[in-house]
N, C-alpha and C. Protein backbone atom coordinates (compact mmCIF):
# COMPACT_ATOMS: atom_id res chain seq x y z
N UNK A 1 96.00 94.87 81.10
CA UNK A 1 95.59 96.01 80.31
C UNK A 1 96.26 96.03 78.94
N UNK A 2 97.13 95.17 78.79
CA UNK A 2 98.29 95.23 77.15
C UNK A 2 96.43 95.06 76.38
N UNK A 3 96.01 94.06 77.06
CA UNK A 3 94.41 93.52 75.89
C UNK A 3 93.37 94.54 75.55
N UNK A 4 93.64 95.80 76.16
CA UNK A 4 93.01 96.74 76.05
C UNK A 4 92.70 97.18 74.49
N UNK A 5 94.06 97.73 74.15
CA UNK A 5 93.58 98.12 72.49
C UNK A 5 93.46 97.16 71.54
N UNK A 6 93.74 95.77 71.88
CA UNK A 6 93.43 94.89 71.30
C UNK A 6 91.33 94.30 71.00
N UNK A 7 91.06 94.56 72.63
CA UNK A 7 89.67 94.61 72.74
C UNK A 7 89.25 95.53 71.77
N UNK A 8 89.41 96.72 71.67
CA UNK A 8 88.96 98.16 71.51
C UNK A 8 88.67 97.99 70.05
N UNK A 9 89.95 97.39 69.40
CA UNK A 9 90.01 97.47 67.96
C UNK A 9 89.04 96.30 67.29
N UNK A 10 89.02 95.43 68.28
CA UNK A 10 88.00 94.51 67.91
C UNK A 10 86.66 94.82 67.58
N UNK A 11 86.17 95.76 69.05
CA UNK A 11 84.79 96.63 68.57
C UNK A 11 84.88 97.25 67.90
N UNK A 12 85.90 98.31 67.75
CA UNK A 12 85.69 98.77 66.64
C UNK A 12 85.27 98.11 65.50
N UNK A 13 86.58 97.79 64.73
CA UNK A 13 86.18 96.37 63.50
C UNK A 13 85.09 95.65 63.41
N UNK A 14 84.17 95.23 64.49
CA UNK A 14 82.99 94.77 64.43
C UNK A 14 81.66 95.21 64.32
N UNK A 15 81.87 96.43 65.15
CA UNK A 15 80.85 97.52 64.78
C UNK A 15 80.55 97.66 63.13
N UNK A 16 81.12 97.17 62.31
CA UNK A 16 81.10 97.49 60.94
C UNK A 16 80.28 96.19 60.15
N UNK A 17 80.61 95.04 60.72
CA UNK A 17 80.20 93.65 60.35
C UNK A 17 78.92 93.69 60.65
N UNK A 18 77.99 94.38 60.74
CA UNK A 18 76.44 94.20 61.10
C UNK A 18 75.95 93.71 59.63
N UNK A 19 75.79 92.66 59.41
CA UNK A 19 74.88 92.06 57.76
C UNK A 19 73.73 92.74 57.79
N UNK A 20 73.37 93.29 56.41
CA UNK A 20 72.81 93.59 55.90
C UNK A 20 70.74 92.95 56.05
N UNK A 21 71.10 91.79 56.63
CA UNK A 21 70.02 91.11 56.65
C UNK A 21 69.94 90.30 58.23
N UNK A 22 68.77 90.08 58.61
CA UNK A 22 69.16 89.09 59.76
C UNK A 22 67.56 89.08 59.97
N UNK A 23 67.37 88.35 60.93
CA UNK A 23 65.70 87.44 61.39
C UNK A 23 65.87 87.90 62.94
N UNK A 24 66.55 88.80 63.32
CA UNK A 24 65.70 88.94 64.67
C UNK A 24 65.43 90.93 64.97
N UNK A 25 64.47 90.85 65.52
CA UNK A 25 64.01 91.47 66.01
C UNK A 25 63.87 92.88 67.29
N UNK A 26 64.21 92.04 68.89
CA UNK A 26 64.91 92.99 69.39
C UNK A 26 66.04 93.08 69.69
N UNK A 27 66.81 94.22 70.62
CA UNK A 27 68.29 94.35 70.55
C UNK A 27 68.55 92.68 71.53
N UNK A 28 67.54 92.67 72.52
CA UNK A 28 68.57 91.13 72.82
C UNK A 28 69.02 90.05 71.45
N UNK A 29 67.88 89.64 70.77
CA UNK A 29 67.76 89.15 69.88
C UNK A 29 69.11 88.87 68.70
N UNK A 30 69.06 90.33 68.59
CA UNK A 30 70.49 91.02 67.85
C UNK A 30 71.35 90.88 68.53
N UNK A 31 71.79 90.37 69.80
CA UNK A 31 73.02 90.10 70.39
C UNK A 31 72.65 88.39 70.17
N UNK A 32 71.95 88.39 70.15
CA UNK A 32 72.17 86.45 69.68
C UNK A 32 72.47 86.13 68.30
N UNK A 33 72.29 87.06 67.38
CA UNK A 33 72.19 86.62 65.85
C UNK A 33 73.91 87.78 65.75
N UNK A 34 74.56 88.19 66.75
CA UNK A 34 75.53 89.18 66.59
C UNK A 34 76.58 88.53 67.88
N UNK A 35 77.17 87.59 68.30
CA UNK A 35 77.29 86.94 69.43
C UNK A 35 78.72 88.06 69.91
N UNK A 36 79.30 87.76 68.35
CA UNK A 36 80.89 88.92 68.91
C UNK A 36 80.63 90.26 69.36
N UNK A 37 79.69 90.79 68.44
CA UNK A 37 79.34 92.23 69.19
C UNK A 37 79.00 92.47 70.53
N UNK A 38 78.02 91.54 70.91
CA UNK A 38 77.97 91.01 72.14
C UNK A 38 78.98 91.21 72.97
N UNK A 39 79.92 90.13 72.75
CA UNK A 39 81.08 89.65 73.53
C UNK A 39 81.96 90.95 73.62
N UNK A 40 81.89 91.81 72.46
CA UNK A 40 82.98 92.97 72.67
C UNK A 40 82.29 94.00 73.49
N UNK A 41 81.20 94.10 73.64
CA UNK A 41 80.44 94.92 74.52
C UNK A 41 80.93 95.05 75.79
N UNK A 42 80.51 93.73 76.39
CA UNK A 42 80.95 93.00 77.45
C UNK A 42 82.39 92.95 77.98
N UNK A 43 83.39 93.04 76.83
CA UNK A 43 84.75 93.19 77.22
C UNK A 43 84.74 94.56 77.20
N UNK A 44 84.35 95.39 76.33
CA UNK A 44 84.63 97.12 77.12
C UNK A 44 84.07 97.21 77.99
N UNK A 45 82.95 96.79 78.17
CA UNK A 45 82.16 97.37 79.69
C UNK A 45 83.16 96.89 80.84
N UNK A 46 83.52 95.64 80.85
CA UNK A 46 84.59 95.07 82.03
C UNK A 46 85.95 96.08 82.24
N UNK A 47 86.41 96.07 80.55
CA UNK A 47 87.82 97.25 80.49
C UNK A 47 87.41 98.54 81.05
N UNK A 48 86.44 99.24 80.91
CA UNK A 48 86.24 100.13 81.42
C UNK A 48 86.23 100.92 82.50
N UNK A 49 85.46 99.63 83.39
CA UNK A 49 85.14 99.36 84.63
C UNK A 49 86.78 98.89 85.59
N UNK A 50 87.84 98.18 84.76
CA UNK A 50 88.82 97.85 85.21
C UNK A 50 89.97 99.35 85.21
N UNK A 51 89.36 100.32 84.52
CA UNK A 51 90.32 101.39 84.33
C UNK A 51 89.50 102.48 85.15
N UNK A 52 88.21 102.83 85.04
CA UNK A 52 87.79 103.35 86.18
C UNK A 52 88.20 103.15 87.74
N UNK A 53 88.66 101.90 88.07
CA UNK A 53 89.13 101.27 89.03
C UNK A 53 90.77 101.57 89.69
N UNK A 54 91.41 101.76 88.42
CA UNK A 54 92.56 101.53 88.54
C UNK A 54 93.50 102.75 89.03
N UNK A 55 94.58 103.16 89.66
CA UNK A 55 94.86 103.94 90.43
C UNK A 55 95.66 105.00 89.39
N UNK A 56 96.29 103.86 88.47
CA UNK A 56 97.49 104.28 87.80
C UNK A 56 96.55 105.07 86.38
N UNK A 57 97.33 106.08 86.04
CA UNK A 57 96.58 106.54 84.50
C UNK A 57 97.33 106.44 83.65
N UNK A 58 98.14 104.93 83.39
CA UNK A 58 98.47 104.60 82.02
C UNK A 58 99.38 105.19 81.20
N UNK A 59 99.97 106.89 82.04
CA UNK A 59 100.78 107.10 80.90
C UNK A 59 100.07 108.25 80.65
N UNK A 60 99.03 108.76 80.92
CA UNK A 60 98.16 109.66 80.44
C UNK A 60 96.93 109.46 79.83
N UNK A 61 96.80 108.62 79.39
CA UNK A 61 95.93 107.60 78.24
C UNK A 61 94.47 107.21 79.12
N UNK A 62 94.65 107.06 80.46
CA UNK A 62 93.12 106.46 81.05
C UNK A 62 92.00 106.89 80.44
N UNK A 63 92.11 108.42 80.52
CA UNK A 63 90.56 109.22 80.05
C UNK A 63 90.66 109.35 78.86
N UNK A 64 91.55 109.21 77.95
CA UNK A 64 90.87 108.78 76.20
C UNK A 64 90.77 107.87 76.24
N UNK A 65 91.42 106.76 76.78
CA UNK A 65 90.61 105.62 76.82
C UNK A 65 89.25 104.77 77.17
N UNK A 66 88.99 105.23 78.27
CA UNK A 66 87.43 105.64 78.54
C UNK A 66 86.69 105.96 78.03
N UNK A 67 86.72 106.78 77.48
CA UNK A 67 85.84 108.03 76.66
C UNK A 67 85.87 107.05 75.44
N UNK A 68 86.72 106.74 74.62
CA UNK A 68 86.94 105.98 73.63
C UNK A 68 85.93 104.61 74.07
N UNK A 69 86.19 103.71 74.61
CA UNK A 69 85.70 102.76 74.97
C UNK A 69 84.03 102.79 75.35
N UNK A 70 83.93 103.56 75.88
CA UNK A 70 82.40 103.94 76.14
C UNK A 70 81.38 104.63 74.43
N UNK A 71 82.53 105.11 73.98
CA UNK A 71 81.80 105.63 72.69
C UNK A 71 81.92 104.07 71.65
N UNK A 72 82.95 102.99 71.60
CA UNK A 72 82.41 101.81 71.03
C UNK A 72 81.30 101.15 71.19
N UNK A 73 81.00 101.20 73.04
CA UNK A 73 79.40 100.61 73.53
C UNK A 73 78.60 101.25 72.90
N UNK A 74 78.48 102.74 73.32
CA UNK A 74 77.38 103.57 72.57
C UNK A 74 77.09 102.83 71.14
N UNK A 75 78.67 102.82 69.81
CA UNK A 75 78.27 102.64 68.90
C UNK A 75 77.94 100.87 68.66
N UNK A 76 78.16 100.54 69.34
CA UNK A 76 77.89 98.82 69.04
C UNK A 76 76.65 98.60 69.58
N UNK A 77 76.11 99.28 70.53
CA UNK A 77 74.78 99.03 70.75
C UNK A 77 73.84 100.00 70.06
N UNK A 78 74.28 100.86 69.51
CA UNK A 78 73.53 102.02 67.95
C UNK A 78 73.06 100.42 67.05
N UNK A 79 74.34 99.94 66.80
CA UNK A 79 74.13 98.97 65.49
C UNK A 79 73.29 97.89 65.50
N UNK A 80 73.28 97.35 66.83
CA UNK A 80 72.35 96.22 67.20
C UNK A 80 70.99 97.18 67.39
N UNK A 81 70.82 97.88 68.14
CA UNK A 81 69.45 99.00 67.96
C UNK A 81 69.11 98.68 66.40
N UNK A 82 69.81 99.31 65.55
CA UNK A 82 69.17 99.97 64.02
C UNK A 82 68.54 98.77 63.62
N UNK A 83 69.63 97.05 63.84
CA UNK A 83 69.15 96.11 63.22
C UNK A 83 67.85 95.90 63.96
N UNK A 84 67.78 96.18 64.97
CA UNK A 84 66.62 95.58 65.40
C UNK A 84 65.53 96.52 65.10
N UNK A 85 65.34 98.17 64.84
CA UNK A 85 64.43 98.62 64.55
C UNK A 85 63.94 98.43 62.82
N UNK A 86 65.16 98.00 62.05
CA UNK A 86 65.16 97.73 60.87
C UNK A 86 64.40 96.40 60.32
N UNK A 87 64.54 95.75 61.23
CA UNK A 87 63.94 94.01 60.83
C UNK A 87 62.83 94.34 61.56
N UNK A 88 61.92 94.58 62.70
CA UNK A 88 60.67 95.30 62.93
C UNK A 88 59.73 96.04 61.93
N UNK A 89 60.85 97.15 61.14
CA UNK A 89 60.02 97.83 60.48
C UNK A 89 59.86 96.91 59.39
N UNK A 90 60.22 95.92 58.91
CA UNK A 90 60.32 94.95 57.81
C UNK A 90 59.89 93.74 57.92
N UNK A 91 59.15 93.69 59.19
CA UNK A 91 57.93 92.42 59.41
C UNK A 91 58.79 91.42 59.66
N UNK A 92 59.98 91.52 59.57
CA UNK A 92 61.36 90.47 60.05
C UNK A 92 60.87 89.73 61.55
């Protein structure tokens, strides 16, 4: 769990890197032309799932962390959404 806010900050930070331009279409699509966003998805969904699990609450920290972590998915899959409704609406 130390990789936790390390993950976290990653989505975060990446959530931001969506280019301006890209050639695909739907959100899978956008996880292929977006591979890290992807990948950080995938590591919160696992972290998540590993702290939902877990007995101990961290110190206090489990449920902002959660909550936190689930609102990066939300927003990392917002961003791959927009690109993909964006390059659609743009014959992309």
């Amino acid at each position: 769990m130390k990789r936790f806010p390390l993950l976290l900050g990653i989505a975060l930070a990446t959530s931001s890197l969506a280019p301006l331009t890209a050639a695909a279409e739907t959100p899978k699509q956008e996880k292929s032309a977006h591979p890290n966003i992807a990948h950080a998805i995938d590591a919160l969904d696992k972290a998540i799932a590993d702290l939902k699990k877990a007995p101990d609450d961290f110190g206090g920290h489990k449920a902002d962390a959660i909550r936190a972590s689930e609102e990066a998915v939300r927003q990392l899959r917002a961003a791959l959404d927009y690109r993909a409704s964006v390059d659609t609406a743009h014959g992309k």
